[in-house]
PDB file of N, CA and C in Angstrom:
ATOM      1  N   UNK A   1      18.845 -12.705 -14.072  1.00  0.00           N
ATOM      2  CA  UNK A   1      19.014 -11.248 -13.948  1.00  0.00           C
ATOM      3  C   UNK A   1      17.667 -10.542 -14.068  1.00  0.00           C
ATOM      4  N   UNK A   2      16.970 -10.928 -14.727  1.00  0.00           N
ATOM      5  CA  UNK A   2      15.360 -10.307 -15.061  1.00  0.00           C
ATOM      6  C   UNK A   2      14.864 -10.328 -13.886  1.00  0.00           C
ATOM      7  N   UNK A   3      14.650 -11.925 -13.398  1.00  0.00           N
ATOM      8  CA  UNK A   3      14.274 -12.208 -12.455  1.00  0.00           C
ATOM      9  C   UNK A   3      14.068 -11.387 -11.519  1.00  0.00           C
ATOM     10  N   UNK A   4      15.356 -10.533 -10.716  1.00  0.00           N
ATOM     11  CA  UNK A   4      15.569 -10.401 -10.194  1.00  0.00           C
ATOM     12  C   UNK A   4      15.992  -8.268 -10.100  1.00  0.00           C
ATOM     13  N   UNK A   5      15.432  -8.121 -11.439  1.00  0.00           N
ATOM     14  CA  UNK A   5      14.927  -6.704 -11.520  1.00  0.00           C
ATOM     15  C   UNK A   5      13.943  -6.906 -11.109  1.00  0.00           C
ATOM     16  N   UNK A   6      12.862  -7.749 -11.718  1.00  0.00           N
ATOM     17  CA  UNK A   6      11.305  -7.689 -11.401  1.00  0.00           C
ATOM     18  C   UNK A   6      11.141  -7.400  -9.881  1.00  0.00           C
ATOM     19  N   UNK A   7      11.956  -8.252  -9.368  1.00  0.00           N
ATOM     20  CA  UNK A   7      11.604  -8.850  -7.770  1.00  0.00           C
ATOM     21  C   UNK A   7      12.094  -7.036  -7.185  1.00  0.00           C
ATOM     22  N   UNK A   8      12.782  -6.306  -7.335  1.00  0.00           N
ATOM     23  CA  UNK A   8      13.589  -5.152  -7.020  1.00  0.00           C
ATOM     24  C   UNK A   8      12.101  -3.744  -7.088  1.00  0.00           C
ATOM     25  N   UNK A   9      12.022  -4.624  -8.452  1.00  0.00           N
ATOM     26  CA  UNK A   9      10.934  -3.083  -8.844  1.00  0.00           C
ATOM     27  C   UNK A   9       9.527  -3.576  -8.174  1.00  0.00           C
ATOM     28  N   UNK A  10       9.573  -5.069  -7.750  1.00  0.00           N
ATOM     29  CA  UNK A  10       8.461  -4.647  -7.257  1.00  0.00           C
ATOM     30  C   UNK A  10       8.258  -4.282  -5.502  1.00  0.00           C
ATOM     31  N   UNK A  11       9.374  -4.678  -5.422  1.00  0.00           N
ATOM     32  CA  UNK A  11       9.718  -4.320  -4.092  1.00  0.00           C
ATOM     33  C   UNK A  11       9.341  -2.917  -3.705  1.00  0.00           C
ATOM     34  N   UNK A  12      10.361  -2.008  -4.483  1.00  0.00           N
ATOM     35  CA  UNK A  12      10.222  -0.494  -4.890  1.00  0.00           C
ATOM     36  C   UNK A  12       8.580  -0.018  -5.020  1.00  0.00           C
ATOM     37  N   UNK A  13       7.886  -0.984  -5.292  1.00  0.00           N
ATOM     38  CA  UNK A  13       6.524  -0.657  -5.966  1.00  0.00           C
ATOM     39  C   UNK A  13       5.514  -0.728  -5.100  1.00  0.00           C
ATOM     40  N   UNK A  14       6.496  -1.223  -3.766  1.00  0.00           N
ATOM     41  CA  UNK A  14       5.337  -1.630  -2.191  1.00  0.00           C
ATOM     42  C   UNK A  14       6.124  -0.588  -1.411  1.00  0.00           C
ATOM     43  N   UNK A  15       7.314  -0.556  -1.618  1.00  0.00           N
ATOM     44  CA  UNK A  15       7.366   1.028  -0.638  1.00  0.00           C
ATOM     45  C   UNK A  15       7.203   2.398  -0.990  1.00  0.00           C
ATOM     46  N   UNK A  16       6.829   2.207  -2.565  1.00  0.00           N
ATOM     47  CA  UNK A  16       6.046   3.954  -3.295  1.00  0.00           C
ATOM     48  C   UNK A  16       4.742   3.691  -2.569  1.00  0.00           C
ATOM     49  N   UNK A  17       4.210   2.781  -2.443  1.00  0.00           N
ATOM     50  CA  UNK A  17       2.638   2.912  -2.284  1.00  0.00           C
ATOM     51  C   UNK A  17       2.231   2.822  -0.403  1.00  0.00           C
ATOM     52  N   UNK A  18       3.514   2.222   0.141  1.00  0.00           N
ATOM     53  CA  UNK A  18       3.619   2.638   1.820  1.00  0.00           C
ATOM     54  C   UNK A  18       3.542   4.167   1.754  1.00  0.00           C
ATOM     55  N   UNK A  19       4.527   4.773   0.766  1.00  0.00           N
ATOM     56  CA  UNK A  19       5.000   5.989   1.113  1.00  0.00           C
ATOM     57  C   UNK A  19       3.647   6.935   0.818  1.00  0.00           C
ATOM     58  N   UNK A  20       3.187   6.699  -0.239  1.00  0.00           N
ATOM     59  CA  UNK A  20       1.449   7.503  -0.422  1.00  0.00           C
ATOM     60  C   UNK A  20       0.329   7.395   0.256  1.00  0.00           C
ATOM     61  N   UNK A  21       0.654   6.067   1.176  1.00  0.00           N
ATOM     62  CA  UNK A  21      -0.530   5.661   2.021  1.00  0.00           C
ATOM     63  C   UNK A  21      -0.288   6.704   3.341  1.00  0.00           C
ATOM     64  N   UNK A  22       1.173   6.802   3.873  1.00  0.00           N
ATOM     65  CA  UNK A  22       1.710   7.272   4.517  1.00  0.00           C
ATOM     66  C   UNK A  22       1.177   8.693   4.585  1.00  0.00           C
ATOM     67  N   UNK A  23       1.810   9.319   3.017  1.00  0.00           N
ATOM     68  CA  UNK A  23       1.722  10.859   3.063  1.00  0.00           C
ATOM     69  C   UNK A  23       0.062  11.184   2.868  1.00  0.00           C
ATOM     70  N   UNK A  24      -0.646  10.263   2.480  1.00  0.00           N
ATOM     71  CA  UNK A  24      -2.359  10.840   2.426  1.00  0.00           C
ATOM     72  C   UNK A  24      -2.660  10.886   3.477  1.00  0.00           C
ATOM     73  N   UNK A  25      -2.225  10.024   5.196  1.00  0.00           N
ATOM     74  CA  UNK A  25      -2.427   9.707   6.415  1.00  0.00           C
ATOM     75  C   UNK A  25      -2.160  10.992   6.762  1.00  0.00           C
ATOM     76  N   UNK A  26      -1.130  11.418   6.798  1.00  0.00           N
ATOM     77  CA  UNK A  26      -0.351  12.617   7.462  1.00  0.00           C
ATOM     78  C   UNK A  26      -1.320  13.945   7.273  1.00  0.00           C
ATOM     79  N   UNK A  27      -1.138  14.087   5.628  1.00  0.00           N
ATOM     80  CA  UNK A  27      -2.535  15.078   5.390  1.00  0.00           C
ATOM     81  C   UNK A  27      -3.705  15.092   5.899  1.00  0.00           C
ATOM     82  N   UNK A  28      -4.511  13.890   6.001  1.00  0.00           N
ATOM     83  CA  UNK A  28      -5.490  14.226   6.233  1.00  0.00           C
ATOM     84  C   UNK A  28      -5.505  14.591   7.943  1.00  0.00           C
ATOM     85  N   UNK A  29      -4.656  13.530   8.717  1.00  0.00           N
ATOM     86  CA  UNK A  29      -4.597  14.074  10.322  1.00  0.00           C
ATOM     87  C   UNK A  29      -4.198  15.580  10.162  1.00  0.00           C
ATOM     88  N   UNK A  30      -3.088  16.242   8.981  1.00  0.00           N
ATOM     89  CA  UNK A  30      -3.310  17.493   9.377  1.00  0.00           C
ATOM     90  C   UNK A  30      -4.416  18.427   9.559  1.00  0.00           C
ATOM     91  N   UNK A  31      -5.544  17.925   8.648  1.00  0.00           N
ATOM     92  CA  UNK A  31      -6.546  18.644   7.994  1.00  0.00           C
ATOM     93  C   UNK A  31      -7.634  18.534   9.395  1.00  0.00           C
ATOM     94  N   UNK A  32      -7.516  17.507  10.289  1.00  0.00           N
ATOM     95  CA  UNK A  32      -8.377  17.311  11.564  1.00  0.00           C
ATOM     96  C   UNK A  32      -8.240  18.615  12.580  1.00  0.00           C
TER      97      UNK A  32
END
């Protein structure tokens, strides 16, 4: 069961950091 939070949160923990890579992308093309 641990296991398998870990594996969840870290999952979660690569699509928070898609999602910031994402939204800093967006900003800055706005800012062009």
């Amino acid at each position: 069961m641990q296991h398998y939070l870990q594996m969840s949160f870290r999952s979660s923990l690569r699509v928070y950091d898609l999602w910031t890579e994402m939204s800093v992308y967006l900003v800055n093309a706005s800012y062009i």
